[in-house]
Protein backbone atom coordinates (compact mmCIF):
# COMPACT_ATOMS: atom_id res chain seq x y z
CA UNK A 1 1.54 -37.87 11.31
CA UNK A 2 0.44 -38.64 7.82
CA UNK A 3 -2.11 -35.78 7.88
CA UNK A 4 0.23 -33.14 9.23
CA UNK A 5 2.76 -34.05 6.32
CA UNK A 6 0.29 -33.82 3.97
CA UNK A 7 -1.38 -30.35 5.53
CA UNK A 8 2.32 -28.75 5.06
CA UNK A 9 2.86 -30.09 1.78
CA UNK A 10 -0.12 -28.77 0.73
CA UNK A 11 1.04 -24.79 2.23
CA UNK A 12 4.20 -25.78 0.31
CA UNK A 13 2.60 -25.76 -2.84
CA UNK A 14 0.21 -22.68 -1.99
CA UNK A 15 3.70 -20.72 -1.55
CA UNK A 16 5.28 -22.26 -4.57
CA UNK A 17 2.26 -21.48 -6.46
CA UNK A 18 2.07 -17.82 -5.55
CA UNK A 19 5.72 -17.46 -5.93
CA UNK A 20 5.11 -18.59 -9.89
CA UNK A 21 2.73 -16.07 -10.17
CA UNK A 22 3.92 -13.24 -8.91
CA UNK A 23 6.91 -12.94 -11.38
CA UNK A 24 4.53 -12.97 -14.46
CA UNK A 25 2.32 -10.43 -12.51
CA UNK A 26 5.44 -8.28 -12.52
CA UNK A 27 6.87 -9.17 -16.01
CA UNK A 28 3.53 -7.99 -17.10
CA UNK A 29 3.77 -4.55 -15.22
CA UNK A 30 7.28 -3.80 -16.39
CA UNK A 31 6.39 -4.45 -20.01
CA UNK A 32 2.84 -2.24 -19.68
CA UNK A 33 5.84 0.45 -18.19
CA UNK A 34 7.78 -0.17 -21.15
CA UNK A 35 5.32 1.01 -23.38
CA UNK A 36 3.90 3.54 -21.44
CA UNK A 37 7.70 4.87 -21.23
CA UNK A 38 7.68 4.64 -24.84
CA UNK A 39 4.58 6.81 -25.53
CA UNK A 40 5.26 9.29 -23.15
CA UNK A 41 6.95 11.99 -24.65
CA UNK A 42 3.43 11.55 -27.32
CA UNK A 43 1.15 11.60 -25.13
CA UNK A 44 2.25 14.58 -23.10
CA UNK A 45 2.76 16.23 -26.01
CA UNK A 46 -0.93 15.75 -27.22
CA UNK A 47 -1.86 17.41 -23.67
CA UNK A 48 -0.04 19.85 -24.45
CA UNK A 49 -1.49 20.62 -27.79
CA UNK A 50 -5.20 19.98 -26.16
CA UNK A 51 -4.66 22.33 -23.67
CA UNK A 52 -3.26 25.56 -25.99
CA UNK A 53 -6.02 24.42 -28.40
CA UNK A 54 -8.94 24.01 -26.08
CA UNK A 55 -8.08 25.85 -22.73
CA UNK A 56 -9.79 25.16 -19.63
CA UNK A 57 -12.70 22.91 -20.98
CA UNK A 58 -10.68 19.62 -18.94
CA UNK A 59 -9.43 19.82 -15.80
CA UNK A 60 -7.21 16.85 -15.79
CA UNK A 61 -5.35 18.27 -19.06
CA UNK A 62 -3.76 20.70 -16.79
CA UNK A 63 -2.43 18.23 -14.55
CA UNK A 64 -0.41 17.47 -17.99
CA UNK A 65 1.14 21.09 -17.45
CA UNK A 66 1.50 21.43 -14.11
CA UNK A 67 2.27 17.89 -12.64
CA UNK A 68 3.98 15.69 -15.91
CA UNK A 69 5.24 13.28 -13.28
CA UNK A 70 1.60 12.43 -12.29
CA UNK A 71 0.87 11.69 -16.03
CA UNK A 72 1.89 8.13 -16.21
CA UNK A 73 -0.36 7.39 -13.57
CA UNK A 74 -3.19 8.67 -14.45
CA UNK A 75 -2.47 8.36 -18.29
CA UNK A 76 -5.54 6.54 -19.38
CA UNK A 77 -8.17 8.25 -17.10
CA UNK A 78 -7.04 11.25 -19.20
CA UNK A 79 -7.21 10.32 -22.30
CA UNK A 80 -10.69 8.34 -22.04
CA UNK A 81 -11.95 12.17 -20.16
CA UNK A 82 -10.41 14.81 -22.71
CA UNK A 83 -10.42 13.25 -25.95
């Protein structure tokens, strides 16, 4: 009896453990979409500007024209590959 008691105490804290993680996981997310929110309108705006002044030479600098909504995903990959 002792064992089983102390198996399911120790799942307990597993699940309590996780469960404290997981917010700050998410905290951390929402801020990192805070300042991507933030830089947006920048950002896109440099695409914008890279594209008229260099046309064609990236690929993924359209995708600033054509799909904005797919931006904030892809946000970094595109400025690490056009600039």
């Amino acid at each position: 009896m002792k064992i089983q008691n102390h198996k399911s105490t120790v799942s307990n804290n597993g699940r309590v453990a996780l469960k404290g993680l997981l917010p700050k996981k998410l905290d951390a997310i929402l801020k990192i979409h805070k300042l991507y929110s933030l830089l947006f309108p920048f950002l896109l705006l440099s695409g914008y500007l890279y594209v008229s002044f260099v046309p064609g030479l990236c690929q993924t600098s359209w995708w600033l024209v054509f799909k904005p909504s797919v931006f904030f995903f892809h946000a970094r990959y595109i400025l690490v590959s056009c600039c």
